[in-house]
Protein backbone atom coordinates (compact mmCIF):
# COMPACT_ATOMS: atom_id res chain seq x y z
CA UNK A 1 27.64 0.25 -41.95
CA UNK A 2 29.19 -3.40 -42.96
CA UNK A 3 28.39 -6.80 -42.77
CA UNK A 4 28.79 -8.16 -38.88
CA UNK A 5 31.44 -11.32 -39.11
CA UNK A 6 30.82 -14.79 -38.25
CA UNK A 7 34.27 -16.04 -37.76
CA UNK A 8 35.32 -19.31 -37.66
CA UNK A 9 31.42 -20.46 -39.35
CA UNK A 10 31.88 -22.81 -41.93
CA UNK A 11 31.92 -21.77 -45.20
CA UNK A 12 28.40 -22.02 -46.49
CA UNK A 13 27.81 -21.96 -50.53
CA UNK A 14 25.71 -19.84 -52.77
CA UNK A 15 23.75 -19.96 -56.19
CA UNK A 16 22.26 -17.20 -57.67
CA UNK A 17 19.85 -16.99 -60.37
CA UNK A 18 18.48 -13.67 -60.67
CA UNK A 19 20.38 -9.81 -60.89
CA UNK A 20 22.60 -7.18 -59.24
CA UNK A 21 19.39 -7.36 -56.64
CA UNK A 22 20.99 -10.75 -55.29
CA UNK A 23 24.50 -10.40 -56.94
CA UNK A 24 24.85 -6.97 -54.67
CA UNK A 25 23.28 -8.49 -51.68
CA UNK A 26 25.94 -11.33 -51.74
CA UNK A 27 28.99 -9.22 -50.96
CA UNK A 28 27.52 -8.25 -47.13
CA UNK A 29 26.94 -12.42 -47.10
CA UNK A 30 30.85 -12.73 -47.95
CA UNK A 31 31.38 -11.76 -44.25
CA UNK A 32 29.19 -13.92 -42.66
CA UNK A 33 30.91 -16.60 -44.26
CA UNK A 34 29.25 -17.43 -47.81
CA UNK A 35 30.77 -18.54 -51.19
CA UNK A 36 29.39 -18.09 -54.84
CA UNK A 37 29.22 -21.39 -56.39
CA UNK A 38 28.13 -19.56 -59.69
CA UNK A 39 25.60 -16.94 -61.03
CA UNK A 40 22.88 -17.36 -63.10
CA UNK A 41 21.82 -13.44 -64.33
CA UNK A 42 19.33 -11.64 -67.53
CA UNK A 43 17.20 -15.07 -68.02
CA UNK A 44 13.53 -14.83 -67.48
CA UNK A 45 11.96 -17.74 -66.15
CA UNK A 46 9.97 -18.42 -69.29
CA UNK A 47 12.93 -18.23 -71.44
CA UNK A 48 15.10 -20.51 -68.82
CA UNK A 49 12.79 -23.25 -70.17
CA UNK A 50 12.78 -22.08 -74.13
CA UNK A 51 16.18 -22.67 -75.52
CA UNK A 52 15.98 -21.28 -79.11
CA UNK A 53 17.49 -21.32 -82.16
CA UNK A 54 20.51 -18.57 -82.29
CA UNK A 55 20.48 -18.71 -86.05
CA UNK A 56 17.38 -16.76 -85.96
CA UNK A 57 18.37 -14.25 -84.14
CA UNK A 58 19.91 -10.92 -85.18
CA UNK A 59 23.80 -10.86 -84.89
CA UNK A 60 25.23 -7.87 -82.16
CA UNK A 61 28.09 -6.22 -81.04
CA UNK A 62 28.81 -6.44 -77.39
CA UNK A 63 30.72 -3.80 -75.43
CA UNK A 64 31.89 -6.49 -73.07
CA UNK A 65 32.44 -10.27 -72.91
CA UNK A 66 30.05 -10.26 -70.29
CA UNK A 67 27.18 -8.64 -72.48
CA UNK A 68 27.55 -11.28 -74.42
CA UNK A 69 27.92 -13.96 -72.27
CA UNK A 70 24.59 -12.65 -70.53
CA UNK A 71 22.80 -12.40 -74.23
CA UNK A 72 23.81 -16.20 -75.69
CA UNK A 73 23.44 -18.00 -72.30
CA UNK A 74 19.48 -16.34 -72.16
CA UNK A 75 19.14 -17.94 -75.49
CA UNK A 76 20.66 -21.13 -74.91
CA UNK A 77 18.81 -21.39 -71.68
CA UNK A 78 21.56 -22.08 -69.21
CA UNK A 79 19.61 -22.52 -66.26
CA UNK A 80 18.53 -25.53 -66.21
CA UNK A 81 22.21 -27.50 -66.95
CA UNK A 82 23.99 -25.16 -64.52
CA UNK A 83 21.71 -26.06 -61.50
CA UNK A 84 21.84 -29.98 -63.12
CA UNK A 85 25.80 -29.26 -62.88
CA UNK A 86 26.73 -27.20 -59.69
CA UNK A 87 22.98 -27.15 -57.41
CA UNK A 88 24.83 -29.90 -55.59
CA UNK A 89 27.75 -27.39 -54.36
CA UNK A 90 25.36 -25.51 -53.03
CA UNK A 91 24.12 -24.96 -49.44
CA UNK A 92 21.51 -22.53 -51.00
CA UNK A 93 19.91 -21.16 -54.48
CA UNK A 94 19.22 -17.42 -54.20
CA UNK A 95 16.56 -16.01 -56.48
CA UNK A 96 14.60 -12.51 -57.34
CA UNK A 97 12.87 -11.86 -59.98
CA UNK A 98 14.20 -8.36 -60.76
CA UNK A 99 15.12 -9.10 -64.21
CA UNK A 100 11.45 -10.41 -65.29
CA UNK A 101 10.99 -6.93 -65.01
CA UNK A 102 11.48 -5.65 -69.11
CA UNK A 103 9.01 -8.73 -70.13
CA UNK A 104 10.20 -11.29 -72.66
CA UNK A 105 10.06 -11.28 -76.80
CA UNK A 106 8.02 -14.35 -78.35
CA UNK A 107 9.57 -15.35 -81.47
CA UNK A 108 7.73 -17.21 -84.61
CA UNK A 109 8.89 -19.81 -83.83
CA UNK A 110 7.25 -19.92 -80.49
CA UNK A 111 10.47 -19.72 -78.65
CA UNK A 112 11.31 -16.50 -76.34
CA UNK A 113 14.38 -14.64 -74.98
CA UNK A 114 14.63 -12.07 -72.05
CA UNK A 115 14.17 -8.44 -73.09
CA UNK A 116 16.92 -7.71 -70.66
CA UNK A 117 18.99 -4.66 -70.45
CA UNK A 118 21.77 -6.17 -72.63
CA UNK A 119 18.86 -7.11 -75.76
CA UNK A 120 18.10 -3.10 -75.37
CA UNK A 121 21.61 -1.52 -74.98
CA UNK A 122 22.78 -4.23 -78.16
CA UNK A 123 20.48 -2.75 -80.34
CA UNK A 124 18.71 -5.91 -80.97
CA UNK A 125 15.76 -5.29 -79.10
CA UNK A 126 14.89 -2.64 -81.87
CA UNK A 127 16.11 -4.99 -84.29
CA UNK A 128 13.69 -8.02 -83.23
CA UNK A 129 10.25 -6.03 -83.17
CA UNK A 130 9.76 -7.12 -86.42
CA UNK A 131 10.33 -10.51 -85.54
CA UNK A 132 9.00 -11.29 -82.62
CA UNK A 133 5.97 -10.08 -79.81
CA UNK A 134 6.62 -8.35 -76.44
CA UNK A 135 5.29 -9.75 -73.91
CA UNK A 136 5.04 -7.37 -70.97
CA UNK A 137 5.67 -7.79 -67.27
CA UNK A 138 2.26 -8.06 -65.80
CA UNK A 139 -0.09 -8.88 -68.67
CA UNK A 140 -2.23 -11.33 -68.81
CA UNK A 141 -0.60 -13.91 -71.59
CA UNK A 142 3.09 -13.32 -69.18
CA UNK A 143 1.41 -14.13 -66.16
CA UNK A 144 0.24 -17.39 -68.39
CA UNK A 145 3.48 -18.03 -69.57
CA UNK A 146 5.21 -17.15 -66.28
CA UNK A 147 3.20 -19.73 -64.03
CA UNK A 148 3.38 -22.70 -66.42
CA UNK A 149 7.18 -22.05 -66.08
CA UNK A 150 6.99 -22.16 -62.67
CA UNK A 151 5.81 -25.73 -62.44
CA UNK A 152 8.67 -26.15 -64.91
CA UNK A 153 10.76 -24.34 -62.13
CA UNK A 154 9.38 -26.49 -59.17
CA UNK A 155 9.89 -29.59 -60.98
CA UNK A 156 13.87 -28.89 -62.01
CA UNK A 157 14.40 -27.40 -58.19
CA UNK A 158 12.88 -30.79 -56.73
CA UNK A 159 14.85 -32.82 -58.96
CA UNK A 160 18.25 -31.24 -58.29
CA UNK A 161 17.69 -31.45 -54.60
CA UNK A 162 17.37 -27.58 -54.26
CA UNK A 163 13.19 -27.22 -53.80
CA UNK A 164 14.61 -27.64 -49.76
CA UNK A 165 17.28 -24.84 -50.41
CA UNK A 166 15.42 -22.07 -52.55
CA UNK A 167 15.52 -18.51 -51.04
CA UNK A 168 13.10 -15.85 -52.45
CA UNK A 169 14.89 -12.75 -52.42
CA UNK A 170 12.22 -9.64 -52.95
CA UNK A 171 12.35 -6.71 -51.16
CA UNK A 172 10.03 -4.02 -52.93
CA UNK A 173 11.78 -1.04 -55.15
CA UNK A 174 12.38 1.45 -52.94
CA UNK A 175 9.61 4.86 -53.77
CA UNK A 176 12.75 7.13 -52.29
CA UNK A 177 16.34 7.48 -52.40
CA UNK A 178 18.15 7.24 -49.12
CA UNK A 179 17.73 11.26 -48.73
CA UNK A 180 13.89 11.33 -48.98
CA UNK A 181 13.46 12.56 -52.90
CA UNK A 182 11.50 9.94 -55.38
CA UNK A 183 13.53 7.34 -56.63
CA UNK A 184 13.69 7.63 -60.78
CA UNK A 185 11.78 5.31 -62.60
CA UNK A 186 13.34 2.82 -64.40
CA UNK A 187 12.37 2.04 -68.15
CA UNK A 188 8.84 4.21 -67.52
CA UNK A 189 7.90 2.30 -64.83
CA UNK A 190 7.58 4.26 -61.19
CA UNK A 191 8.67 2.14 -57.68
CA UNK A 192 5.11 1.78 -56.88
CA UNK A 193 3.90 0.19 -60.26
CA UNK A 194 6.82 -2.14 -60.51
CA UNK A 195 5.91 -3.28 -57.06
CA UNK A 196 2.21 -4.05 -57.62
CA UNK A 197 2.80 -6.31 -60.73
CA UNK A 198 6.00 -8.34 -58.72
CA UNK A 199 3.52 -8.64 -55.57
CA UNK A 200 1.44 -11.24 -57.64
CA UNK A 201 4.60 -12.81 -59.00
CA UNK A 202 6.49 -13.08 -55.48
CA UNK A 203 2.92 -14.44 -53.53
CA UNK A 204 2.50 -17.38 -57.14
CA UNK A 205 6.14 -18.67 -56.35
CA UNK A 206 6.09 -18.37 -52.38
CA UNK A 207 2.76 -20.33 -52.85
CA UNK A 208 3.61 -23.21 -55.17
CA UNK A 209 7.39 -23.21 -54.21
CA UNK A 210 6.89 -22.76 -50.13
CA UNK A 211 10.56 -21.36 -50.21
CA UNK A 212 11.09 -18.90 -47.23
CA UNK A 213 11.06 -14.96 -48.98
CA UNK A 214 13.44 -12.32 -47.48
CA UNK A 215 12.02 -8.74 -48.08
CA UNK A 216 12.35 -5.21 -46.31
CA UNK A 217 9.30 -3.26 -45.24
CA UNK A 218 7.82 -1.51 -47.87
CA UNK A 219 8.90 2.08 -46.11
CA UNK A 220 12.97 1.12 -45.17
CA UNK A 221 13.77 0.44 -48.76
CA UNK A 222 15.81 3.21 -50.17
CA UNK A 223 17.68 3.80 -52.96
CA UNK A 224 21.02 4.99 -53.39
CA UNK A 225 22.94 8.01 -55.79
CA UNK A 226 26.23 6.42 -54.36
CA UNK A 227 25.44 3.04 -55.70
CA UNK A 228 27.83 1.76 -57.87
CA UNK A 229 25.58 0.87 -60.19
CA UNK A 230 23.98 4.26 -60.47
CA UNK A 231 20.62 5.46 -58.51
CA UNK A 232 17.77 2.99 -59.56
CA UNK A 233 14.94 1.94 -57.09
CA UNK A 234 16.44 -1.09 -57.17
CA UNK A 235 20.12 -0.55 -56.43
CA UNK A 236 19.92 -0.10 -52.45
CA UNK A 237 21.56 1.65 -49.33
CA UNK A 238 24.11 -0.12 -47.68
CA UNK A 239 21.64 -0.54 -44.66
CA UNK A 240 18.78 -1.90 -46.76
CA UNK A 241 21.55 -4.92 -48.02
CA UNK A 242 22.75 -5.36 -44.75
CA UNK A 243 19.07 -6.66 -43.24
CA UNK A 244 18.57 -8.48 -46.57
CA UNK A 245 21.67 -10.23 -45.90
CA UNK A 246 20.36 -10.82 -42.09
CA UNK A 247 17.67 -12.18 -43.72
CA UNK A 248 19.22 -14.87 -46.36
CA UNK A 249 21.45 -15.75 -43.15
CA UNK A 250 18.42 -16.53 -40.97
CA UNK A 251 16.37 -18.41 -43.31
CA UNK A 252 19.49 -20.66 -44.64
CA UNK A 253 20.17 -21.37 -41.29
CA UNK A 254 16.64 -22.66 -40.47
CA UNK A 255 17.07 -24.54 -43.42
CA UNK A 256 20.49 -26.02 -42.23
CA UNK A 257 19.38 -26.75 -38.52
CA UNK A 258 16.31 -28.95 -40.78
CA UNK A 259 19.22 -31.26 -42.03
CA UNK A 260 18.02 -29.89 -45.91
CA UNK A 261 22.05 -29.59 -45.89
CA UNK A 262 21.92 -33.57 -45.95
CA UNK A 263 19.79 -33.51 -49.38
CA UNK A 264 22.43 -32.52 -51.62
CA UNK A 265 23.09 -35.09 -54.33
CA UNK A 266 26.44 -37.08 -52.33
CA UNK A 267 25.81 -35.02 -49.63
């Protein structure tokens, strides 16, 4: 199954922040006419509004430029000046939350960083528990820290003209793989516990945000062993990113047909 065309739509642009959930969704929007204005991946929202100090953390080898490019951008907090810089190219921001889900690290100097894949596979994940406090997905002092970011997060989407043009992408993890068996955990953490702890996160930002959310039905989401990517509950059937791609296509053009289109900064 692929992406049905739109031809001859004009080209309408996208910002991500969030992971391969939104990044992978994005190539069955490529057909209905969609653009990537840029990509925003492995920040937290709590560290998006903590730039820290790089000196204190330990140094790494990265197997890729990307790696590292992921790592220093979490700590430098690159959010916030890439939607100041390029929000305005955009016809709509695309966010999940799939990489909250690893928790952040709270350094002593009250600054934190993503524990994101790359922080684990670098080795200085291990290296920084010394140093610093996890803070898990779910627990009561990240759902603290989470929801004063959000109002940080409201404020910066309102003042870059993109509060009109946020999309909540969060369909659950998909509990089996597209041939029935249970989809693997990921980090410990089963399908159905990772999608009782982003429930409360997804209905806080719908809430305060009032941003349309694009999900599938708790029983169509499936994993894939094909995925390029590897088999994950996140990493989805063709079908599953097909409808979420329906989705992001009917909500930004509800959003269009409001004029929000005509609140871009020069727009």
């Amino acid at each position: 199954m692929t992406a049905p065309e739109r031809p001859h739509a004009p080209a309408r642009t996208v910002l991500i922040y969030g992971s391969c959930v939104s990044r992978d969704t994005f190539e069955y929007l490529q057909p209905l006419g969609y653009r990537l204005v840029d990509y925003v991946a492995r920040q937290s929202l709590v560290s998006a509004f903590s730039a820290v100090d790089t000196a204190l953390l330990v140094p790494f080898e990265a197997d890729s430029a990307f790696q590292r490019r992921m790592l220093e951008n979490d700590w430098r907090a690159s959010l916030v000046p890439t939607l100041e810089a390029k929000g305005g190219r955009a016809d709509v921001l695309l966010w999940d939350l799939c990489d909250e889900r690893l928790g952040i690290r709270e350094l002593s100097d009250g600054g934190f960083v993503t524990r994101s894949v790359d922080l684990i596979s670098t080795g200085v994940d291990a290296r920084m528990t010394g140093l610093s406090a996890l803070v898990d997905l779910g627990s009561p002092r990240h759902l603290e820290l989470w929801t004063e970011a959000l109002s940080s997060w409201r404020s910066l989407l309102s003042r870059a003209g993109l509060l009109e043009r946020l999309v909540l992408l969060a369909p659950p993890w998909a509990e089996k793989t597209r041939d029935g068996a249970a989809s693997p955990t990921s980090f410990g953490r089963t399908a159905r516990q990772a999608n009782a702890l982003f429930d409360i996160y997804h209905e806080r930002a719908a809430n305060l945000l009032g941003c349309p959310v694009v999900s599938l039905d708790r029983g169509e989401a499936r994993s894939d062993s094909d995925h390029r990517w590897g088999l994950a509950p996140f990493h989805y059937t063709e079908q599953n990113y097909v409808s979420l791609a329906a989705g992001i296509d009917s909500a930004v053009s509800a959003l269009l047909q409001d004029g929000v289109a005509d609140t871009r900064p020069g727009g």
